[in-house]
PDB file of N, CA and C in Angstrom:
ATOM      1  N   UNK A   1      13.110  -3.854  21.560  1.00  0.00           N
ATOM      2  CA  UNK A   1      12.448  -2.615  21.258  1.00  0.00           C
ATOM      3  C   UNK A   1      12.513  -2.373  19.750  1.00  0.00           C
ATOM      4  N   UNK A   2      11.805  -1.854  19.392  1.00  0.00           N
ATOM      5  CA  UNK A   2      11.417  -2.193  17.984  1.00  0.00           C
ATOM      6  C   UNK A   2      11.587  -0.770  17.279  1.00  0.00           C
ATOM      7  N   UNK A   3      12.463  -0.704  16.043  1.00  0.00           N
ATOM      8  CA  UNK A   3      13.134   0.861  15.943  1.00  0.00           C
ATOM      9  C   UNK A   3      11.806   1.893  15.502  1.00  0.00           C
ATOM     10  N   UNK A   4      12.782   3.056  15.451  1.00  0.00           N
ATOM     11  CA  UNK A   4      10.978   3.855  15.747  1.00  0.00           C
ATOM     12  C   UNK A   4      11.630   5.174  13.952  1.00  0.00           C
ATOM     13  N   UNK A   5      10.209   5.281  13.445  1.00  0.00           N
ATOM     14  CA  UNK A   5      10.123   5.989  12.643  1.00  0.00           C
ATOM     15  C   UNK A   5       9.544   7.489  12.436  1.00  0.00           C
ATOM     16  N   UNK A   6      10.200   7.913  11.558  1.00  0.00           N
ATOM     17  CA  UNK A   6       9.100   9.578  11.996  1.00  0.00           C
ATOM     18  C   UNK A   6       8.058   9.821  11.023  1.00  0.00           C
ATOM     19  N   UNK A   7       7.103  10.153  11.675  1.00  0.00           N
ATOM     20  CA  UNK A   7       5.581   9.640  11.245  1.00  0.00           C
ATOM     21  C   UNK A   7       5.317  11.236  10.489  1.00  0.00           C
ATOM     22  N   UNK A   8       6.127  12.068  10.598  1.00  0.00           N
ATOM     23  CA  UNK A   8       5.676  12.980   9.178  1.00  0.00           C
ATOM     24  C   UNK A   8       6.449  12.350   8.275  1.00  0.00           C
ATOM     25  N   UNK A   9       6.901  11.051   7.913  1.00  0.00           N
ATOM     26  CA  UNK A   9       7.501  10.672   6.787  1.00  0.00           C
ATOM     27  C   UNK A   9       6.847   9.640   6.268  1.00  0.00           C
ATOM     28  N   UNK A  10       5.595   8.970   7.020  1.00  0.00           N
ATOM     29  CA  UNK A  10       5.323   7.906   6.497  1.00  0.00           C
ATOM     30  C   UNK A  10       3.815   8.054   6.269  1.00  0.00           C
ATOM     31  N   UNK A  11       3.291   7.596   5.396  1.00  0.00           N
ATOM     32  CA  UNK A  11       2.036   7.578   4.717  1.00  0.00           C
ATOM     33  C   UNK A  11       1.723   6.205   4.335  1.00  0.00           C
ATOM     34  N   UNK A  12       0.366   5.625   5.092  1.00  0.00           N
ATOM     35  CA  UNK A  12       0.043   4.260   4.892  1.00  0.00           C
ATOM     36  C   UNK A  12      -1.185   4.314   3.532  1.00  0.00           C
ATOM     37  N   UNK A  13      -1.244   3.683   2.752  1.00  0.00           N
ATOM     38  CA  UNK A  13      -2.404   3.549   1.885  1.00  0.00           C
ATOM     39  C   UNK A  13      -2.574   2.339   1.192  1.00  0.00           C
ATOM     40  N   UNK A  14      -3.905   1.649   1.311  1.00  0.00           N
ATOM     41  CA  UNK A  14      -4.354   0.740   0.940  1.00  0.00           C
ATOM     42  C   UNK A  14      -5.630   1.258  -0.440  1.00  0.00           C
ATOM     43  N   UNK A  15      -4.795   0.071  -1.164  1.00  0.00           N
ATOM     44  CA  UNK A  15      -5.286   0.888  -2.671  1.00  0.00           C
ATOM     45  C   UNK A  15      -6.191  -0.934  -3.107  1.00  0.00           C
ATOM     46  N   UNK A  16      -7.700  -0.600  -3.103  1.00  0.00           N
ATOM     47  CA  UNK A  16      -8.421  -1.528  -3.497  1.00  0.00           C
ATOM     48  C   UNK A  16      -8.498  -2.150  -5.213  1.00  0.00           C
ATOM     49  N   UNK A  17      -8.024  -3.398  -4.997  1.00  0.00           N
ATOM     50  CA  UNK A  17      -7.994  -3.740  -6.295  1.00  0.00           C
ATOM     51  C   UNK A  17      -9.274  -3.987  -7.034  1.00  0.00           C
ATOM     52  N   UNK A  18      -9.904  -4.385  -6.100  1.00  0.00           N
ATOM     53  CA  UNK A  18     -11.562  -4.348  -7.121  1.00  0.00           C
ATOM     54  C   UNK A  18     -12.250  -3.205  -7.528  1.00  0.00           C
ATOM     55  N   UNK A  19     -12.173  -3.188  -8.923  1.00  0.00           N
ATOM     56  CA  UNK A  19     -12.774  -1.940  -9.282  1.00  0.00           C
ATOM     57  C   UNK A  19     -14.214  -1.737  -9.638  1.00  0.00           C
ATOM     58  N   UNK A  20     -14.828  -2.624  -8.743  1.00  0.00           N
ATOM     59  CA  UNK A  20     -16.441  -2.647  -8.938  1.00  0.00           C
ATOM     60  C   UNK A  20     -16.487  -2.286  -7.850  1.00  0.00           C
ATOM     61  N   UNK A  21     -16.104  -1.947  -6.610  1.00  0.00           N
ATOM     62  CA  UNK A  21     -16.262  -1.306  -5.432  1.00  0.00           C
ATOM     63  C   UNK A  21     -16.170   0.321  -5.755  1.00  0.00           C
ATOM     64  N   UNK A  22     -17.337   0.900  -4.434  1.00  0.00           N
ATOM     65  CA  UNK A  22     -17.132   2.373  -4.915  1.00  0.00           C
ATOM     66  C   UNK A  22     -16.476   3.161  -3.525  1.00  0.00           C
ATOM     67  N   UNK A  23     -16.001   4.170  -3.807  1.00  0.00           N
ATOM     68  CA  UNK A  23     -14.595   4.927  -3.184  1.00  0.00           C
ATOM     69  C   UNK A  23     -15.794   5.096  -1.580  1.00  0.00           C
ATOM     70  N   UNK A  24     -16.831   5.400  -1.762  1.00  0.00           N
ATOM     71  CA  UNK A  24     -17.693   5.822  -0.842  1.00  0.00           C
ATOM     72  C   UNK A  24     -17.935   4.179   0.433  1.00  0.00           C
ATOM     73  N   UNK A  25     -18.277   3.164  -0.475  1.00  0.00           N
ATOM     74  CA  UNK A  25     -18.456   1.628   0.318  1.00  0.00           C
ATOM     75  C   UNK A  25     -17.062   1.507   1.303  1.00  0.00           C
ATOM     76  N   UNK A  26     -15.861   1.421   0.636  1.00  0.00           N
ATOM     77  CA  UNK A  26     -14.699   1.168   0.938  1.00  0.00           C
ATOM     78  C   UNK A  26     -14.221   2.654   1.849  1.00  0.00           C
ATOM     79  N   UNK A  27     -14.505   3.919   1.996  1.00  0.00           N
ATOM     80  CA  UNK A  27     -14.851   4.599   2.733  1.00  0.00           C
ATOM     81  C   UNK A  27     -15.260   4.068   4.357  1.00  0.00           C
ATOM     82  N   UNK A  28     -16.325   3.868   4.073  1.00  0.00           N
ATOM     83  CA  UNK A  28     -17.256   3.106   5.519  1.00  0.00           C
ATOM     84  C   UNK A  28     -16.345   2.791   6.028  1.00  0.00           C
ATOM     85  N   UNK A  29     -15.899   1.073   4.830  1.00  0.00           N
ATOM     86  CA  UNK A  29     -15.172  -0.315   5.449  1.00  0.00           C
ATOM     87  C   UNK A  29     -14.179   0.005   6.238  1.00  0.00           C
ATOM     88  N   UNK A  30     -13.424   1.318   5.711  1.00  0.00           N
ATOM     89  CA  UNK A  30     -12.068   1.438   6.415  1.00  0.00           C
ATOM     90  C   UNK A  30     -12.431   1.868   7.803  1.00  0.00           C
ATOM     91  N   UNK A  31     -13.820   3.141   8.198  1.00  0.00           N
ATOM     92  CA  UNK A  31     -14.230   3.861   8.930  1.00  0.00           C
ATOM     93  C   UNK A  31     -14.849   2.851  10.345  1.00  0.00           C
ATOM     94  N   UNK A  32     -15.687   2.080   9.266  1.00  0.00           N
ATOM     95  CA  UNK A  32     -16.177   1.370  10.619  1.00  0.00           C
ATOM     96  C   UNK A  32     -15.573  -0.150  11.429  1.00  0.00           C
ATOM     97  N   UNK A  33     -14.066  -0.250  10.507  1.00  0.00           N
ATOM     98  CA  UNK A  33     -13.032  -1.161  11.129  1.00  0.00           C
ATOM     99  C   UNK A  33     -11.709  -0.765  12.248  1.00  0.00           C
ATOM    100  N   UNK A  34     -11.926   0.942  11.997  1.00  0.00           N
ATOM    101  CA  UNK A  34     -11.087   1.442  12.471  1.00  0.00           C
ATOM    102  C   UNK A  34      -9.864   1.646  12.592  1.00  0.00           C
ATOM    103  N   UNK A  35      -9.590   1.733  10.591  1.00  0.00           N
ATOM    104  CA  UNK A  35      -8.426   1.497   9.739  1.00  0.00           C
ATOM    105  C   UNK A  35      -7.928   3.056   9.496  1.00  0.00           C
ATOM    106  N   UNK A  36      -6.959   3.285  10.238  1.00  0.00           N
ATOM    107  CA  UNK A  36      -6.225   4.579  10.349  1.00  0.00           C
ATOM    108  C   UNK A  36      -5.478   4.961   9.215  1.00  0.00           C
ATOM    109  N   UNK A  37      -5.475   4.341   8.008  1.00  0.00           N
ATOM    110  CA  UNK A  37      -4.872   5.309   7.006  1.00  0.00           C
ATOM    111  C   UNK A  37      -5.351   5.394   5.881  1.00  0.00           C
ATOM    112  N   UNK A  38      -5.247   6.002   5.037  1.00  0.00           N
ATOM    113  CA  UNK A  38      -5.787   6.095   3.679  1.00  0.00           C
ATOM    114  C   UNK A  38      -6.032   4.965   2.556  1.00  0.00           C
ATOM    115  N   UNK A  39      -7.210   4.611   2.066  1.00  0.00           N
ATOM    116  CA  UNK A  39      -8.110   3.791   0.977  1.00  0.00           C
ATOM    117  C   UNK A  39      -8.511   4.035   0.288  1.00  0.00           C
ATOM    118  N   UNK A  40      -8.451   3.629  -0.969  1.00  0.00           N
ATOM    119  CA  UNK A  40      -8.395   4.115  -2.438  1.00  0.00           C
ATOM    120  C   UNK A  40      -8.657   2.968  -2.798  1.00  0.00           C
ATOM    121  N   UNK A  41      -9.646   2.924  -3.886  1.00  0.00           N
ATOM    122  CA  UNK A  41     -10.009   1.967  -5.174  1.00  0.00           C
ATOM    123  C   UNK A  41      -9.414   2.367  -6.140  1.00  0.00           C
ATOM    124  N   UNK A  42      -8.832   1.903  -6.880  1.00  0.00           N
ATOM    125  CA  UNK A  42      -8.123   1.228  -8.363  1.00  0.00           C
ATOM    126  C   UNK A  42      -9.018   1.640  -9.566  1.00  0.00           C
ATOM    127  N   UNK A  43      -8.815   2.740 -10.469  1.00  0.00           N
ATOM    128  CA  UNK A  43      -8.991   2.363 -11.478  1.00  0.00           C
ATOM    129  C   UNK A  43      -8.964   1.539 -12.412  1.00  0.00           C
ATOM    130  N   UNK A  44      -9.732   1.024 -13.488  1.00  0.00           N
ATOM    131  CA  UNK A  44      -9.411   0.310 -14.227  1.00  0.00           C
ATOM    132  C   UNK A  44      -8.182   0.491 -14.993  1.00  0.00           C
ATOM    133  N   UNK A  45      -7.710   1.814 -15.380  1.00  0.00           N
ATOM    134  CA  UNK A  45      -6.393   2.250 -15.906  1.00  0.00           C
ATOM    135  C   UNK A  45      -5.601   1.960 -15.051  1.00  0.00           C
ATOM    136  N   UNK A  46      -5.647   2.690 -13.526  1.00  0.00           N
ATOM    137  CA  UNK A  46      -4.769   2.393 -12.905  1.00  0.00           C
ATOM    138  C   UNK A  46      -4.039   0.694 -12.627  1.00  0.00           C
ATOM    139  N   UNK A  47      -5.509   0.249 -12.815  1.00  0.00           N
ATOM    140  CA  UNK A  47      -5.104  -1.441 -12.363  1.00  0.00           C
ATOM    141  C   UNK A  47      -4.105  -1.714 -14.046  1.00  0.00           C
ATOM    142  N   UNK A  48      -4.642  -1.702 -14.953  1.00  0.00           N
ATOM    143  CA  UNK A  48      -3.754  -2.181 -16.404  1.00  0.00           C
ATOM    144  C   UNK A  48      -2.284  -1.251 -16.172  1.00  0.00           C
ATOM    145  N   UNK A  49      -1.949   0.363 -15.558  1.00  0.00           N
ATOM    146  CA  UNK A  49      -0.852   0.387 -15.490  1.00  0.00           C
ATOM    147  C   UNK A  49      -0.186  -0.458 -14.689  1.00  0.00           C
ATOM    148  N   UNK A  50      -0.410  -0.615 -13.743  1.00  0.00           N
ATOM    149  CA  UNK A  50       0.715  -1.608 -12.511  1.00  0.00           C
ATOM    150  C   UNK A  50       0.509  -2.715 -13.051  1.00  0.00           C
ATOM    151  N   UNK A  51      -0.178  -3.461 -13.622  1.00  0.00           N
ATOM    152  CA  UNK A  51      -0.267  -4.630 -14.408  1.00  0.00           C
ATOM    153  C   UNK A  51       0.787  -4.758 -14.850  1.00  0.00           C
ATOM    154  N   UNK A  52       1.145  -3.488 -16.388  1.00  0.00           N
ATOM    155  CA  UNK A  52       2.176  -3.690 -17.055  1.00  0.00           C
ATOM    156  C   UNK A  52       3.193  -3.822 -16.837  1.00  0.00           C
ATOM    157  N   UNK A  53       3.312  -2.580 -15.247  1.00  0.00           N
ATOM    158  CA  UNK A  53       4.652  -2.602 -14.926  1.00  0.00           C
ATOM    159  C   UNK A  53       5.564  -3.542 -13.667  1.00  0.00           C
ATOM    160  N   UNK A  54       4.407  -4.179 -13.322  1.00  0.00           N
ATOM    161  CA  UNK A  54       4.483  -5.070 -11.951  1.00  0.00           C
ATOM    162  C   UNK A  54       4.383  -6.353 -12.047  1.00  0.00           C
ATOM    163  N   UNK A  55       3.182  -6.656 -13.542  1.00  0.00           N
ATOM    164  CA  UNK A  55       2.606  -8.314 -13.640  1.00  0.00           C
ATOM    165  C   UNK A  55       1.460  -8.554 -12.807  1.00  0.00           C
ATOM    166  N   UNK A  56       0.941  -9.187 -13.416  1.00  0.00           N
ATOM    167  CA  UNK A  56      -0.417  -9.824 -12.736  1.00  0.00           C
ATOM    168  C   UNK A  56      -0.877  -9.758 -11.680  1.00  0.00           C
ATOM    169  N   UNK A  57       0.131 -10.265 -11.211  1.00  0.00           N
ATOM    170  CA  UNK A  57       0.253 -10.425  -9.604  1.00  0.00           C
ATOM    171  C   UNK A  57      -0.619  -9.735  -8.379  1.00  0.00           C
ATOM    172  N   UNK A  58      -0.016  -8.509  -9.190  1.00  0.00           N
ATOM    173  CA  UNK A  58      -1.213  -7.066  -8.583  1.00  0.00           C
ATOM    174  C   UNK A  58      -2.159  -6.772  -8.412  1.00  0.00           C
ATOM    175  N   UNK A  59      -3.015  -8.008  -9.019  1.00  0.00           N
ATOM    176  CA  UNK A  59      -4.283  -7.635  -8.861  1.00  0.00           C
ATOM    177  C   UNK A  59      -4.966  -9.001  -8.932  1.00  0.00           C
ATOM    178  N   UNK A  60      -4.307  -9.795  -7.724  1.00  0.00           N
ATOM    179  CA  UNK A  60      -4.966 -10.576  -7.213  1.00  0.00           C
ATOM    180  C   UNK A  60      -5.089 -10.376  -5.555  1.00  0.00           C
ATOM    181  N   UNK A  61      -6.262 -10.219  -4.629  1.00  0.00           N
ATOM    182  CA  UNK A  61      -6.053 -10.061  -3.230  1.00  0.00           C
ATOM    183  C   UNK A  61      -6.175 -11.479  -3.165  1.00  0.00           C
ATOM    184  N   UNK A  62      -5.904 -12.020  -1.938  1.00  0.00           N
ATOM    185  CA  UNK A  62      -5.075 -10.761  -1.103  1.00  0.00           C
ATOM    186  C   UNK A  62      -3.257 -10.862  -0.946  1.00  0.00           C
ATOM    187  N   UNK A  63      -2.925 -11.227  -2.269  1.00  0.00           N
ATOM    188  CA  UNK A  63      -1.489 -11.140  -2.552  1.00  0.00           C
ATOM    189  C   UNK A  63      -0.980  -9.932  -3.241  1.00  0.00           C
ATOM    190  N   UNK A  64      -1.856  -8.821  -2.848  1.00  0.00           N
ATOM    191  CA  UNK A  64      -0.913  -7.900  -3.710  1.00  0.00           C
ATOM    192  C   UNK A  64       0.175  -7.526  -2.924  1.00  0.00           C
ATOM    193  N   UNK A  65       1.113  -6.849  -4.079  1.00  0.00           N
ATOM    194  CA  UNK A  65       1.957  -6.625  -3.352  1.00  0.00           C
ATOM    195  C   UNK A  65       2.249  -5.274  -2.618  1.00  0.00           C
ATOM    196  N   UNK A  66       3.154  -5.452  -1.581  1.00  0.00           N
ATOM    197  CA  UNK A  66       3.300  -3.489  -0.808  1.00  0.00           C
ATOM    198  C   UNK A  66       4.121  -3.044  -1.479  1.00  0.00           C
ATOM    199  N   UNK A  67       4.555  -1.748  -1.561  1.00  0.00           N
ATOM    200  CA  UNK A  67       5.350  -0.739  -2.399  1.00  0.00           C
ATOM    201  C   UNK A  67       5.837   0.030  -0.838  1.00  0.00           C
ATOM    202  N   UNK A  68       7.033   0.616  -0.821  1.00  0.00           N
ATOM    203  CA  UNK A  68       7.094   1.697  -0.053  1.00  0.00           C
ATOM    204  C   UNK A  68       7.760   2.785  -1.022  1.00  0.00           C
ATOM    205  N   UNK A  69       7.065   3.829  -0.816  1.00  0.00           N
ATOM    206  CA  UNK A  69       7.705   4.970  -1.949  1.00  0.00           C
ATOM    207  C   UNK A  69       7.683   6.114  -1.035  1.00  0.00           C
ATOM    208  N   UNK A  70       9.248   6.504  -1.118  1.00  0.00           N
ATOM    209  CA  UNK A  70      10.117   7.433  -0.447  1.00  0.00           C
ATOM    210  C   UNK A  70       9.616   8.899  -0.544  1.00  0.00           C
ATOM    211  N   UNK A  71       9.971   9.953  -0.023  1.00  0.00           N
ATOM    212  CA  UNK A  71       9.373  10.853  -0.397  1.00  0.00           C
ATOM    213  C   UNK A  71       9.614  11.992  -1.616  1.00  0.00           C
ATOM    214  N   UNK A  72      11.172  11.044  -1.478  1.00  0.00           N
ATOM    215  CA  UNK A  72      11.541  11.939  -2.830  1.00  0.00           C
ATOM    216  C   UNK A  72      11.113  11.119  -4.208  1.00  0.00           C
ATOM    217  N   UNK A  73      10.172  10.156  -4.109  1.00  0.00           N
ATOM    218  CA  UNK A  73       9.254   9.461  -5.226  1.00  0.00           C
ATOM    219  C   UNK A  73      10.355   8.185  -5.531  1.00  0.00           C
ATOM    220  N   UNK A  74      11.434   7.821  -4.867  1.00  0.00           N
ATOM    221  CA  UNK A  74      11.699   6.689  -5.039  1.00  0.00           C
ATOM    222  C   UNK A  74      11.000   5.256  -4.703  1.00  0.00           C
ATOM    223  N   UNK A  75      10.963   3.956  -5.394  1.00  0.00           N
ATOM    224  CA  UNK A  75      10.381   3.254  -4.939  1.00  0.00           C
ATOM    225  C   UNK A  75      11.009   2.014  -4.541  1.00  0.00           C
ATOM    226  N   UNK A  76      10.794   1.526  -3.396  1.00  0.00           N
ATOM    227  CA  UNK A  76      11.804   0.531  -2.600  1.00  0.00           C
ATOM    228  C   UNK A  76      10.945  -0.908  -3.240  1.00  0.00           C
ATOM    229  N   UNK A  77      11.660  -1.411  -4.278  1.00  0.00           N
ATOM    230  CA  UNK A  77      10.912  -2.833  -4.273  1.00  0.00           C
ATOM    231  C   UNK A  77       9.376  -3.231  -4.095  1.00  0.00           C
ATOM    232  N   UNK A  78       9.204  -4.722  -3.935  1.00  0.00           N
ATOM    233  CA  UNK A  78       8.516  -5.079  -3.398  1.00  0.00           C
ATOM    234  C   UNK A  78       8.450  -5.722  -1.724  1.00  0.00           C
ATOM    235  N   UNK A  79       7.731  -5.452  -1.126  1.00  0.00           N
ATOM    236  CA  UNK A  79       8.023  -5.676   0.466  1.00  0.00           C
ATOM    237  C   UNK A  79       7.230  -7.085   0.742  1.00  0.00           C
ATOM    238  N   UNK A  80       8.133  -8.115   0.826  1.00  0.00           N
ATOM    239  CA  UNK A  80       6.970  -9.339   1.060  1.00  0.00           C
ATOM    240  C   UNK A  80       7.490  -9.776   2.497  1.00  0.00           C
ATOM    241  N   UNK A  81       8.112  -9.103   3.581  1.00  0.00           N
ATOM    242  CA  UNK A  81       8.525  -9.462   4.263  1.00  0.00           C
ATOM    243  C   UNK A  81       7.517  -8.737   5.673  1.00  0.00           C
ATOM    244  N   UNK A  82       6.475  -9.656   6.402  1.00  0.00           N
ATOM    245  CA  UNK A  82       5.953  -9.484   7.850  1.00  0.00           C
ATOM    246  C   UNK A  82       6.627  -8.541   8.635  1.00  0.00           C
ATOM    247  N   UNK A  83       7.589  -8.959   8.677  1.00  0.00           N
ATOM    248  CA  UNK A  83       8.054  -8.744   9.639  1.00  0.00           C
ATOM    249  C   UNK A  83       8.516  -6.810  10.179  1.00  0.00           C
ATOM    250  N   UNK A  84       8.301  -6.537  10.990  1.00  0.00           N
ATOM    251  CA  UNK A  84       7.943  -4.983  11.456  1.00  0.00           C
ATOM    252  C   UNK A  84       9.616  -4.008  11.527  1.00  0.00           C
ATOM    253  N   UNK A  85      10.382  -4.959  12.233  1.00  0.00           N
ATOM    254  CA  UNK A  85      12.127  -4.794  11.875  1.00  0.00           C
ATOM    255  C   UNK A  85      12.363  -4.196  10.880  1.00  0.00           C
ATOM    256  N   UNK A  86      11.710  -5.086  10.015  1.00  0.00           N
ATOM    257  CA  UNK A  86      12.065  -5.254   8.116  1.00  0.00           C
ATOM    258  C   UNK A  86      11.460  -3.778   7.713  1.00  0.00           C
ATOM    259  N   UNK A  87      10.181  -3.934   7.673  1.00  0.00           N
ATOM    260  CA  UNK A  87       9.442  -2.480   7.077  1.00  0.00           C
ATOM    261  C   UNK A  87      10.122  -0.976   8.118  1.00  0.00           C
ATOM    262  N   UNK A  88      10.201  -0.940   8.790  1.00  0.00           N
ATOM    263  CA  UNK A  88      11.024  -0.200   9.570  1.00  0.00           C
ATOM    264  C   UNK A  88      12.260   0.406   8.702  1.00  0.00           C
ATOM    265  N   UNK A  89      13.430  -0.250   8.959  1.00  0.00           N
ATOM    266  CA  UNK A  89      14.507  -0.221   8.353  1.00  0.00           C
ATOM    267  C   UNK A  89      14.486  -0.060   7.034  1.00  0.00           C
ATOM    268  N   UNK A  90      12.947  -0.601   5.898  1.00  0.00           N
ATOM    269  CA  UNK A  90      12.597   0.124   4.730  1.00  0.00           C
ATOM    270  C   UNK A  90      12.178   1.795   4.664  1.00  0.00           C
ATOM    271  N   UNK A  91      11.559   1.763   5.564  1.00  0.00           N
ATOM    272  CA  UNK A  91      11.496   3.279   5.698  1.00  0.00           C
ATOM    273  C   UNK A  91      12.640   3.896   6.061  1.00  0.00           C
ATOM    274  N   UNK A  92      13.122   3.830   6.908  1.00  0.00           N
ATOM    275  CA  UNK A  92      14.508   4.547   7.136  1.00  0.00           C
ATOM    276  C   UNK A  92      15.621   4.340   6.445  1.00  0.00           C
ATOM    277  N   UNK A  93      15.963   3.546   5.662  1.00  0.00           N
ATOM    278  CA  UNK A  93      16.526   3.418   4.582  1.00  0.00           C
ATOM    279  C   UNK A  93      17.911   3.118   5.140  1.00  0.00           C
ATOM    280  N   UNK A  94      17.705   2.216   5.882  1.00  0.00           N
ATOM    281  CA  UNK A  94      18.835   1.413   6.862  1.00  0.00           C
ATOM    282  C   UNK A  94      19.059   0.037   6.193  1.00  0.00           C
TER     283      UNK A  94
END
């Protein structure tokens, strides 16, 4: 059984790295895939900040990387780990 989290604590968002896409297209995409949480395109600023502070890396799909950020604005690493256990226990801070 797979541990369980409390969902007024967690906020999913997928933040589009291509910034030639518009907020409205990527809108749809999420709508008509039936992608339940929040999508956002990338500024060009935004993409050069996480650049600076993250590396390259960031803005290549589909390797970017996940962030989980706490609610008191802490930020847990980078999450390169599948596995559902794992992200779990990131949120709960187990």
């Amino acid at each position: 059984m797979l541990p369980q989290v409390d969902a007024e604590n967690v906020v999913f968002v997928t933040l589009d790295v291509d910034t030639n896409n518009s907020a409205a297209s990527f809108a749809q995409y999420a709508d008509d895939n039936g992608f339940p949480w929040i999508f956002a395109v990338a500024t060009p600023e935004l993409m050069r900040e996480l650049s600076d502070q993250f590396g390259a890396g960031v803005t290549i799909p589909p390797t970017e990387p996940q962030w989980l950020i706490r609610p008191d604005g802490s930020i847990v690493g980078l999450i390169s780990s599948n596995s559902a256990n794992s992200l779990v226990s990131l949120i709960n801070g187990t």
